[in-house]
C-alpha atoms as a PDB file:
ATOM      1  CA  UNK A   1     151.345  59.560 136.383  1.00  0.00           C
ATOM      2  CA  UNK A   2     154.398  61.100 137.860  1.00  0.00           C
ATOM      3  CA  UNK A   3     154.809  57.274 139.645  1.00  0.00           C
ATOM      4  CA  UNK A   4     155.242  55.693 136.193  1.00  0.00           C
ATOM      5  CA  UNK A   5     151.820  54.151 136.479  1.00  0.00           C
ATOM      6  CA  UNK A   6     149.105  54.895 133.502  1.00  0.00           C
ATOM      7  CA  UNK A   7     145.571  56.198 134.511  1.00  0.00           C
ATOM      8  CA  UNK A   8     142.827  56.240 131.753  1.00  0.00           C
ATOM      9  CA  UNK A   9     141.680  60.035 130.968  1.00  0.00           C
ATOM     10  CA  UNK A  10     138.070  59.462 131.222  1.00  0.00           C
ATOM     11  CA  UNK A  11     136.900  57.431 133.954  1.00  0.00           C
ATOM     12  CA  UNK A  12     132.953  56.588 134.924  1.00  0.00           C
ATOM     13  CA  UNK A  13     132.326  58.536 138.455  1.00  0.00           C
ATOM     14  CA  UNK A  14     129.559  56.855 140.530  1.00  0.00           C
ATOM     15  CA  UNK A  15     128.981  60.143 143.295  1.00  0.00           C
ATOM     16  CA  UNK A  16     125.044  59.758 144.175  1.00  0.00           C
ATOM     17  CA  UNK A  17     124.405  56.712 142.261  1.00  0.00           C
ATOM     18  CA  UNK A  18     122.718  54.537 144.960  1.00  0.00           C
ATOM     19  CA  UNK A  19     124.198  50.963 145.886  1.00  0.00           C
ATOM     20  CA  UNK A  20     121.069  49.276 144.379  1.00  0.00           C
ATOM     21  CA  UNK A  21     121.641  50.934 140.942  1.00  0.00           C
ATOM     22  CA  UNK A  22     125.827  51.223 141.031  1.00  0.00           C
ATOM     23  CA  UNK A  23     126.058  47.588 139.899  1.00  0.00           C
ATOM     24  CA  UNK A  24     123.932  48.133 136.834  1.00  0.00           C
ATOM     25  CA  UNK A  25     125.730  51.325 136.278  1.00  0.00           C
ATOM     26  CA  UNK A  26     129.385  50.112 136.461  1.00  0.00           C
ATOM     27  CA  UNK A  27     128.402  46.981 134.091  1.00  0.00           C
ATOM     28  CA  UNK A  28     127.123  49.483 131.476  1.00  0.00           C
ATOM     29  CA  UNK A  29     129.891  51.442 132.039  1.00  0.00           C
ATOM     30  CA  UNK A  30     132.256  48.460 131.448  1.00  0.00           C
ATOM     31  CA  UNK A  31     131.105  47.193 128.742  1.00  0.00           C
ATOM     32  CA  UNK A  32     130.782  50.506 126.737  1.00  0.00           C
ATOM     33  CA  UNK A  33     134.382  50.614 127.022  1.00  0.00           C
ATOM     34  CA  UNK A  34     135.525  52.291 130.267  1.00  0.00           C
ATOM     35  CA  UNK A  35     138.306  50.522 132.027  1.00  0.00           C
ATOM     36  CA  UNK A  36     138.872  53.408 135.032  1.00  0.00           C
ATOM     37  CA  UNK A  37     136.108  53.305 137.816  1.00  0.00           C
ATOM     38  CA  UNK A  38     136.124  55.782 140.661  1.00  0.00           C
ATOM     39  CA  UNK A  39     134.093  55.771 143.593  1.00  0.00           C
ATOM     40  CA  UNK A  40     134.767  56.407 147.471  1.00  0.00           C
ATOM     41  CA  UNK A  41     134.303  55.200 150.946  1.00  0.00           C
ATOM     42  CA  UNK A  42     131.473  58.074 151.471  1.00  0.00           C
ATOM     43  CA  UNK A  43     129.245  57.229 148.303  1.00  0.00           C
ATOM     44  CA  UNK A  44     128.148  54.005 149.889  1.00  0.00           C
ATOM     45  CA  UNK A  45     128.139  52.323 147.040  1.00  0.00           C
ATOM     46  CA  UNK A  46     131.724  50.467 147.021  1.00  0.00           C
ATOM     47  CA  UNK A  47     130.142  47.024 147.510  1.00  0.00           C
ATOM     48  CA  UNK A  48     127.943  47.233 144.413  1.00  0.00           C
ATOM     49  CA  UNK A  49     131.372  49.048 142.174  1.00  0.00           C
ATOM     50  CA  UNK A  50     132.783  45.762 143.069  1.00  0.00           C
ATOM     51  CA  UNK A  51     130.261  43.711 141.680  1.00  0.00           C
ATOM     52  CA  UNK A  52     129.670  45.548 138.734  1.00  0.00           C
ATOM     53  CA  UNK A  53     133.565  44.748 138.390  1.00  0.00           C
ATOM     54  CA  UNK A  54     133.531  40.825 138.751  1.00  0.00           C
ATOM     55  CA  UNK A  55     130.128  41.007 136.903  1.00  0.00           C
ATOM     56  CA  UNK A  56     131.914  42.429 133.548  1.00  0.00           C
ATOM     57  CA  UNK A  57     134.620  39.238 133.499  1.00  0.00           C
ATOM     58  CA  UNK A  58     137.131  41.570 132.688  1.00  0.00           C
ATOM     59  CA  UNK A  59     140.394  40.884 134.456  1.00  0.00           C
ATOM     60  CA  UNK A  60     141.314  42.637 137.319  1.00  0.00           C
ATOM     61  CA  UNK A  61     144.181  44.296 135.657  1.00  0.00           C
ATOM     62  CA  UNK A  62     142.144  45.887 132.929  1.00  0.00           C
ATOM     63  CA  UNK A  63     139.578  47.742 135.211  1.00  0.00           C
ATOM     64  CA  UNK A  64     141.327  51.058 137.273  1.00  0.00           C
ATOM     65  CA  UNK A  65     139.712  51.599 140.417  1.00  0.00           C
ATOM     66  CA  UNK A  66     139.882  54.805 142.373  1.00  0.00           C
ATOM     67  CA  UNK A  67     138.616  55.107 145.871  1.00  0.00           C
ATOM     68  CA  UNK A  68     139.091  57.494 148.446  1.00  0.00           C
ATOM     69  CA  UNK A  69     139.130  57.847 152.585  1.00  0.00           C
ATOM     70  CA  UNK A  70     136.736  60.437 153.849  1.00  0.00           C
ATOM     71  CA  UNK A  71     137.079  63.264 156.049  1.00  0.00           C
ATOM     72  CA  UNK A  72     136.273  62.195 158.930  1.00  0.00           C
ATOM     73  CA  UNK A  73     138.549  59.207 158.644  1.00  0.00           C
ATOM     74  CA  UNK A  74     141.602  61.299 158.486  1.00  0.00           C
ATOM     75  CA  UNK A  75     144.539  59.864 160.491  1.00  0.00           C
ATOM     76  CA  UNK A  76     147.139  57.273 160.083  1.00  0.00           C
ATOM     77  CA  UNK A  77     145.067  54.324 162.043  1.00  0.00           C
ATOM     78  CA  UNK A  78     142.270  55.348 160.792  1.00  0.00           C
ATOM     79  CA  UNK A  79     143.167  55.746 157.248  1.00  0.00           C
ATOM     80  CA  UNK A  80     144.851  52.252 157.184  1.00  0.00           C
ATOM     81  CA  UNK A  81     141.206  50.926 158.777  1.00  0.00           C
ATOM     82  CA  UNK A  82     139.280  53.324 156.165  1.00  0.00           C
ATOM     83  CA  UNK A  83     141.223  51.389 153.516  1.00  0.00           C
ATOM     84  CA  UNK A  84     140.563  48.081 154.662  1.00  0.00           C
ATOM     85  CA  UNK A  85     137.075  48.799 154.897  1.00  0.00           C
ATOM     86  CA  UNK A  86     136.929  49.785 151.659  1.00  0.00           C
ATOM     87  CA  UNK A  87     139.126  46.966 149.401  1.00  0.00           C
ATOM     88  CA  UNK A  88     136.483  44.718 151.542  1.00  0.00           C
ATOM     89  CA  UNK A  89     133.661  45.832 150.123  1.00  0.00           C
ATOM     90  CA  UNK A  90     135.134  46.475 146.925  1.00  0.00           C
ATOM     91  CA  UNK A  91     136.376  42.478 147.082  1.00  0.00           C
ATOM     92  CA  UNK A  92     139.955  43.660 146.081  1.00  0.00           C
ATOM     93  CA  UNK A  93     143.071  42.749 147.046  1.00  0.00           C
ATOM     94  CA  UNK A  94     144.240  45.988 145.654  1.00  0.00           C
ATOM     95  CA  UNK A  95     143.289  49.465 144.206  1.00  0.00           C
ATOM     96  CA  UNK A  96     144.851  51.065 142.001  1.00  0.00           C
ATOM     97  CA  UNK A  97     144.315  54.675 142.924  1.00  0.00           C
ATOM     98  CA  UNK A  98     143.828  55.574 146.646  1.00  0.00           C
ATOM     99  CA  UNK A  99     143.022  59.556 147.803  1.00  0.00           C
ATOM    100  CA  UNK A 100     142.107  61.643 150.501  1.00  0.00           C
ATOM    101  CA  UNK A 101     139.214  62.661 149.625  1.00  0.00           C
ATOM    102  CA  UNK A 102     139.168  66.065 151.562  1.00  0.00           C
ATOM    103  CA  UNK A 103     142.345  68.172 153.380  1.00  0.00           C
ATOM    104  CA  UNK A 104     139.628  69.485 155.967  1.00  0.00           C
ATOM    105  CA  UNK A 105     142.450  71.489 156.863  1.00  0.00           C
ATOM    106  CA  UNK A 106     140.960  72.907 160.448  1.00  0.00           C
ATOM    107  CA  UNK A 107     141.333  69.179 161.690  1.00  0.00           C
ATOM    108  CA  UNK A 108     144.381  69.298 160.659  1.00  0.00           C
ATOM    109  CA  UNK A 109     145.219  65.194 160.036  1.00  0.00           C
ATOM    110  CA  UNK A 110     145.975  65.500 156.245  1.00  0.00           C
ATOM    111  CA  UNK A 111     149.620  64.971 156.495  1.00  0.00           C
ATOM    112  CA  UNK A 112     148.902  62.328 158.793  1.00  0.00           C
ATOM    113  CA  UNK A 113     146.460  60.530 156.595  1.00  0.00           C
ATOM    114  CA  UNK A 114     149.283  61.174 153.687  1.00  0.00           C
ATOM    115  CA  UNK A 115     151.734  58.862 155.585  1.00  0.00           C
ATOM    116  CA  UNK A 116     149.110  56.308 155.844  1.00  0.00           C
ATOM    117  CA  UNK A 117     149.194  56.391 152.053  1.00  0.00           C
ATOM    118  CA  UNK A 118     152.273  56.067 151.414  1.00  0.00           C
ATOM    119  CA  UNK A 119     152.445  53.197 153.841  1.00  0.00           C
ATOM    120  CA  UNK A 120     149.729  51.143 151.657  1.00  0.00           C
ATOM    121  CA  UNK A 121     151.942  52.708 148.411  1.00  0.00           C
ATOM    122  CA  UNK A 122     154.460  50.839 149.722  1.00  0.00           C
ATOM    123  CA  UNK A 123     152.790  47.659 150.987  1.00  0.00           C
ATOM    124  CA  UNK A 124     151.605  47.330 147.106  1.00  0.00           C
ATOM    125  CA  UNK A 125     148.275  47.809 148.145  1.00  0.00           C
ATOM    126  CA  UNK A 126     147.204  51.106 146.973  1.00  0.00           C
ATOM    127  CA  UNK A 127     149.345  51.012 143.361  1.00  0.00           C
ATOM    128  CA  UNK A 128     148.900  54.837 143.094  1.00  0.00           C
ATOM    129  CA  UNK A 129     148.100  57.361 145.568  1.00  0.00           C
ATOM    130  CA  UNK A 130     146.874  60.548 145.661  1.00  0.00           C
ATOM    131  CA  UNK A 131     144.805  63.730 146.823  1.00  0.00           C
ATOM    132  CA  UNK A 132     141.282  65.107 146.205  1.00  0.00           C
ATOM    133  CA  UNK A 133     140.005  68.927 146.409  1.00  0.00           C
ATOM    134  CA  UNK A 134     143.623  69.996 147.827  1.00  0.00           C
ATOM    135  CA  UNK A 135     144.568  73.907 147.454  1.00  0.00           C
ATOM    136  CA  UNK A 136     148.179  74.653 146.362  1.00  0.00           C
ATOM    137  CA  UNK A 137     148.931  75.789 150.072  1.00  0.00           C
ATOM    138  CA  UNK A 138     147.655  72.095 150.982  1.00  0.00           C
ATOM    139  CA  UNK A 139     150.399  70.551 148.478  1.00  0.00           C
ATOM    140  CA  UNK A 140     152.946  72.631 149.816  1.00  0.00           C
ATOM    141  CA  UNK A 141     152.822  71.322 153.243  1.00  0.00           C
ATOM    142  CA  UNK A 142     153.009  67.840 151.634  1.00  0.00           C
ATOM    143  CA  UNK A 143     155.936  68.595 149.479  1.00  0.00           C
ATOM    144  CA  UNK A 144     157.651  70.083 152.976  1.00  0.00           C
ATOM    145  CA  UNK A 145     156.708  67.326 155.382  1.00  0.00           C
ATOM    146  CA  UNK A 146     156.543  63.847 153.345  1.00  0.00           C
ATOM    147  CA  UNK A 147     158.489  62.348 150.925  1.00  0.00           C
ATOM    148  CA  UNK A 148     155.655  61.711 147.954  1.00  0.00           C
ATOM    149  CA  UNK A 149     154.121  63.748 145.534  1.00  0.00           C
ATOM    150  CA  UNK A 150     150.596  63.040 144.923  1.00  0.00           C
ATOM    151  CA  UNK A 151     150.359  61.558 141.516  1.00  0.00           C
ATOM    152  CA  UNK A 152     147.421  62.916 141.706  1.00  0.00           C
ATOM    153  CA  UNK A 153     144.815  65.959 142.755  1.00  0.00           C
ATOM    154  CA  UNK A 154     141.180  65.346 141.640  1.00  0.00           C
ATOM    155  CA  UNK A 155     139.279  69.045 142.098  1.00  0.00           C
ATOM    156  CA  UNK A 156     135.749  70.122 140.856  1.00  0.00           C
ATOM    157  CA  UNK A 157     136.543  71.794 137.614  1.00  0.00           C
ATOM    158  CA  UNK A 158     134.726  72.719 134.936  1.00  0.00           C
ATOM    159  CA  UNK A 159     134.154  75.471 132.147  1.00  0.00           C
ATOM    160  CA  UNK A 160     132.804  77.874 134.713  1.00  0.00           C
ATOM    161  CA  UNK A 161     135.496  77.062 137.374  1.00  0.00           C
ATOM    162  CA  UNK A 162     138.679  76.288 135.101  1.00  0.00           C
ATOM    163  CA  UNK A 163     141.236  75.847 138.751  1.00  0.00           C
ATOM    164  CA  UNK A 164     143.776  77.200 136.221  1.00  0.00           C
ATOM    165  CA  UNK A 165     146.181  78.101 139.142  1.00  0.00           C
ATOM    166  CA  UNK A 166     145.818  74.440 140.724  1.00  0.00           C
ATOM    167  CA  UNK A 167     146.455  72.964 137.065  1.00  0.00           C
ATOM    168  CA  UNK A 168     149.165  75.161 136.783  1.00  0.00           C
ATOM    169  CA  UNK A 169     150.763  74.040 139.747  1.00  0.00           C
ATOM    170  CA  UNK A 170     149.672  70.618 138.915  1.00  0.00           C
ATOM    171  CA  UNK A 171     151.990  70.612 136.274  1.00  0.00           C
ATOM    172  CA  UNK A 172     154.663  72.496 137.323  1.00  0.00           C
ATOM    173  CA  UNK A 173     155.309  69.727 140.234  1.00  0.00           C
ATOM    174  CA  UNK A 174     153.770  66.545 138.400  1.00  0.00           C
ATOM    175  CA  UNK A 175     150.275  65.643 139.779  1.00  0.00           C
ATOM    176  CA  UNK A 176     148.045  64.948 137.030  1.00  0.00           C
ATOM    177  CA  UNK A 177     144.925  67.424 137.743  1.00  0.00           C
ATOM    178  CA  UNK A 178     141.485  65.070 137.716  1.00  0.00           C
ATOM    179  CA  UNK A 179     137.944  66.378 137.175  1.00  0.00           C
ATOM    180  CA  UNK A 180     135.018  66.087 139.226  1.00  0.00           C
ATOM    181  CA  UNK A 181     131.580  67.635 138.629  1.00  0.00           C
ATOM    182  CA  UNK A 182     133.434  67.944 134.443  1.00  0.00           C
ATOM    183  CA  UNK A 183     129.914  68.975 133.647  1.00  0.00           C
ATOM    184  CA  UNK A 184     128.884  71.148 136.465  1.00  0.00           C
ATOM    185  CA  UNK A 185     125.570  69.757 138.389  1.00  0.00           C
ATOM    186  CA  UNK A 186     122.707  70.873 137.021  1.00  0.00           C
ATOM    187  CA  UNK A 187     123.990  73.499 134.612  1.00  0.00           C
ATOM    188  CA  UNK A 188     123.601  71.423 131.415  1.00  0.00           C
ATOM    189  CA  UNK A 189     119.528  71.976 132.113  1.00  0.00           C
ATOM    190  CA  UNK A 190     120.155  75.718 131.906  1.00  0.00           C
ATOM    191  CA  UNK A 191     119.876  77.027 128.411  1.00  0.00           C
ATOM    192  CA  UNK A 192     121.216  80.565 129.289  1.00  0.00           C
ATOM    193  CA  UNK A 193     124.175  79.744 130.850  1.00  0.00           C
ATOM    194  CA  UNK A 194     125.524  77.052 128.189  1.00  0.00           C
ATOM    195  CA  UNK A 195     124.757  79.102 125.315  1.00  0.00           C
ATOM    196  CA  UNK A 196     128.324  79.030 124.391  1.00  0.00           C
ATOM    197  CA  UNK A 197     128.820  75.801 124.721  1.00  0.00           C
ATOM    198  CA  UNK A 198     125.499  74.803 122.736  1.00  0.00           C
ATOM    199  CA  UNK A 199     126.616  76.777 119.900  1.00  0.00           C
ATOM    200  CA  UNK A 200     129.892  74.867 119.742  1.00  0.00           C
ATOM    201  CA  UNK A 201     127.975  71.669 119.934  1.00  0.00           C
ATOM    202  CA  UNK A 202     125.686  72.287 116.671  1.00  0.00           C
ATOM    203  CA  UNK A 203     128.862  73.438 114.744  1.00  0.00           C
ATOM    204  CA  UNK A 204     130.300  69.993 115.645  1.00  0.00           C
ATOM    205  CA  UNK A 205     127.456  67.973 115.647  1.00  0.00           C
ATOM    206  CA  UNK A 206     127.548  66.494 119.059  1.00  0.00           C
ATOM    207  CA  UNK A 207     126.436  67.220 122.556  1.00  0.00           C
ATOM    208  CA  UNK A 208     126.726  70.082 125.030  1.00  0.00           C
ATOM    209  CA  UNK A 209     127.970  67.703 127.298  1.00  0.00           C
ATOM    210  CA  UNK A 210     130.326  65.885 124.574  1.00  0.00           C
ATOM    211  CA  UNK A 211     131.583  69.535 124.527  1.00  0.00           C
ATOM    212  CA  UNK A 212     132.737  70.177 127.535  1.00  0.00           C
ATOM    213  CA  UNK A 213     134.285  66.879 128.304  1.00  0.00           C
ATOM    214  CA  UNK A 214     136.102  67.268 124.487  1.00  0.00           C
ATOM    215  CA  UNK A 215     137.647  70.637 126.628  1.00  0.00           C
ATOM    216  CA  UNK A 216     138.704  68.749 129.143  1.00  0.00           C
ATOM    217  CA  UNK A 217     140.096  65.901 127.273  1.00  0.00           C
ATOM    218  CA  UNK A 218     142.315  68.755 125.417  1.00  0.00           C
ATOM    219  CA  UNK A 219     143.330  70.258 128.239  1.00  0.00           C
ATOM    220  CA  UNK A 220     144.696  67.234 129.636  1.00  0.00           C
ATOM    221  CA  UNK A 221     142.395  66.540 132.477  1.00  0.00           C
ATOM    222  CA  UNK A 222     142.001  63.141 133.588  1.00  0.00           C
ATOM    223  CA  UNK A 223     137.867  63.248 133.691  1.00  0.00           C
ATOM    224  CA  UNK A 224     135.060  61.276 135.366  1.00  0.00           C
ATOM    225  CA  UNK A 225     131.585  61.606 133.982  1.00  0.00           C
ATOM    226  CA  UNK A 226     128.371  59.950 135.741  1.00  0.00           C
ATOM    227  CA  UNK A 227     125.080  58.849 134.771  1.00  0.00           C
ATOM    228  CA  UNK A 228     122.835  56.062 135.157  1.00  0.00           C
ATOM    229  CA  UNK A 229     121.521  56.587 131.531  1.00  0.00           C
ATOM    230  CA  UNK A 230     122.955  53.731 129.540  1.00  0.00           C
ATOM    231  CA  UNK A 231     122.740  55.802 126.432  1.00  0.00           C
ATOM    232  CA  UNK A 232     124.285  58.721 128.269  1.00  0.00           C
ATOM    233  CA  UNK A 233     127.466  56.450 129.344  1.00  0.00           C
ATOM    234  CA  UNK A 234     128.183  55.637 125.738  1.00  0.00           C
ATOM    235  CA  UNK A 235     128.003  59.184 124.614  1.00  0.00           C
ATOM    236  CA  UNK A 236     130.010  60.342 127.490  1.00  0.00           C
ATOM    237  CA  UNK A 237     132.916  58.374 126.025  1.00  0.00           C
ATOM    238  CA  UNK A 238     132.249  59.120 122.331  1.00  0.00           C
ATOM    239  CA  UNK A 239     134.452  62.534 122.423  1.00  0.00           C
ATOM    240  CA  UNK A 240     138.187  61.419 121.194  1.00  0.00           C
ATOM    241  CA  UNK A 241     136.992  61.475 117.446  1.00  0.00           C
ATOM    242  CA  UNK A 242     136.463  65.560 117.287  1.00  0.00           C
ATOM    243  CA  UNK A 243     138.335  68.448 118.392  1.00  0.00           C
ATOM    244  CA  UNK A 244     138.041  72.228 119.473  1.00  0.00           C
ATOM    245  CA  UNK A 245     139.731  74.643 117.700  1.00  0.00           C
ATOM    246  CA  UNK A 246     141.173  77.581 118.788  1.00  0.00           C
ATOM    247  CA  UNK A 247     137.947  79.853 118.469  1.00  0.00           C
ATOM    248  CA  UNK A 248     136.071  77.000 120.536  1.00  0.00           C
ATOM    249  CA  UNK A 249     138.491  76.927 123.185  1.00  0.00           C
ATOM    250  CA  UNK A 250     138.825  80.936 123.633  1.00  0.00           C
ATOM    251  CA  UNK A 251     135.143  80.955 123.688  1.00  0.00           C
ATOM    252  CA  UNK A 252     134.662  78.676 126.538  1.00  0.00           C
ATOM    253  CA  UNK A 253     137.382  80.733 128.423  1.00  0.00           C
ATOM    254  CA  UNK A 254     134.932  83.381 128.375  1.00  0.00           C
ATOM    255  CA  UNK A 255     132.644  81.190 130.592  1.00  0.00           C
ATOM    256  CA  UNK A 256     134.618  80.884 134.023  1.00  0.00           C
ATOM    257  CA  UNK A 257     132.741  82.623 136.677  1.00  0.00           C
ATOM    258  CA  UNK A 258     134.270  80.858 140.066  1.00  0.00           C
ATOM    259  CA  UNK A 259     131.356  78.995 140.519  1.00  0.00           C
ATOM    260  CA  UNK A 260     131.261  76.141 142.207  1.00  0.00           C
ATOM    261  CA  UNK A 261     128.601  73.517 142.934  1.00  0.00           C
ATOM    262  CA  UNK A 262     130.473  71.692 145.785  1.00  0.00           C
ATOM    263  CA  UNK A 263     131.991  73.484 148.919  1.00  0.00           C
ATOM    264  CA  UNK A 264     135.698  75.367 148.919  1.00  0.00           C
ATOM    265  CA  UNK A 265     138.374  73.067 150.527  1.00  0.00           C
ATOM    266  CA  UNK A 266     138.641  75.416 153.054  1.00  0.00           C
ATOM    267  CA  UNK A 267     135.490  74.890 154.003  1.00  0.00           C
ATOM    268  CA  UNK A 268     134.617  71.709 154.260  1.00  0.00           C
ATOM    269  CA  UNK A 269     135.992  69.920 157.667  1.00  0.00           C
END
């Protein structure tokens, strides 16, 4: 990351995993060899990440833990109180990634909320800090009116909505551009649309899903899978012995259609 600090490329994303099964999840997760865990104040699950956490015995300095401050938290007081709500249930002294999770730009309390950051940057509490689902027009402002680039800028992105401007920009100024949804909700069941992909996957001998989170990988996308399937988990993470070559790759570019299965930034206040 552009603050010196190291994030693993493929995290274990816990969005919709209720608390009751989280703890379960994160252990599997854990012990199949995932050391970057990333959850958020408005999954409701925090308390059982945490768990999952101390449950593995891994040291604390092992295991990378994202969390984020929602939208209707955003504000300097009560970004700093979001925060300590959240390294409370987590039963952390510390994360080491902390974002806003949404600009939800018509409230208009990002850069606000960005100055509470960098205020638990500095404190040692957050180690990293950065953005979710953030337009270029949204890192402007921050690059004019605070003194910290996001290290990084976690968007939904996937072979049907590539971002390729925001990773572009991304790039040009830093921020390492983070996936959520990598596998697009709910498209994997549709045979139609992944055709493309599936045909990749029988060349190489591996998954549809294994596919698309290969793409990722070699695009340079930190990535955060989820499932509650422990077989699932460990296949997830099975994708750095293979790669896509050229004709792969130019035949997924054929896929991007703008879809998305989560709201536009602009949107969502």
């Amino acid at each position: 990351m552009n603050d010196g600090r190291s994030i693993p490329q493929l995290g274990f994303g816990v969005y919709k995993i209720p608390d009751e099964e989280a703890t379960e999840a994160v252990l599997t997760a854990l012990e199949a060899g995932y050391r970057h865990i990333d959850t958020a104040s408005f999954y409701a699950n925090e308390r059982a990440v945490g768990e999952g956490i101390r449950r593995s015995g891994l040291p604390r300095e092992d295991v990378f833990v994202t969390t984020k401050v929602w939208k209707d938290d955003n504000g300097y007081d009560s970004a700093l109180r979001s925060f300590d709500e959240s390294i409370g249930r987590l039963g952390l002294e510390y994360v080491d990634l902390f974002l806003i999770h949404w600009p939800a730009p018509r409230n208009d309390r990002y850069v606000e909320t960005w100055l509470a950051l960098e205020r638990l940057r500095d404190q040692g509490r957050a180690r990293s800090i950065g953005v979710a689902n953030f337009h270029t027009k949204h890192l402007d402002r921050l690059a004019r009116e605070t003194d910290t680039v996001p290290a990084v800028n976690q968007v939904e992105l996937h072979p049907w909505l590539p971002q390729a401007d925001v990773r572009s920009y991304d790039d040009a100024h830093g921020i390492l551009t983070e996936a959520w949804s990598p596998l697009a909700r709910g498209y994997l069941l549709d045979p139609e649309r992944i055709g493309p992909i599936t045909a990749i996957a029988e060349r190489h001998g591996r998954t549809p899903a294994q596919v698309i989170l290969r793409w990722h990988v070699q695009l340079g996308n930190v990535v955060i899978p989820k499932s509650v399937t422990p077989s699932r988990i460990r296949e997830n993470l099975d994708v750095f012995d293979f790669e896509l070559d050229a004709d792969d790759l130019a035949a997924i570019a054929t896929m991007e259609t703008g879809e998305r299965t989560g709201k536009d930034p602009d949107d969502n206040n």
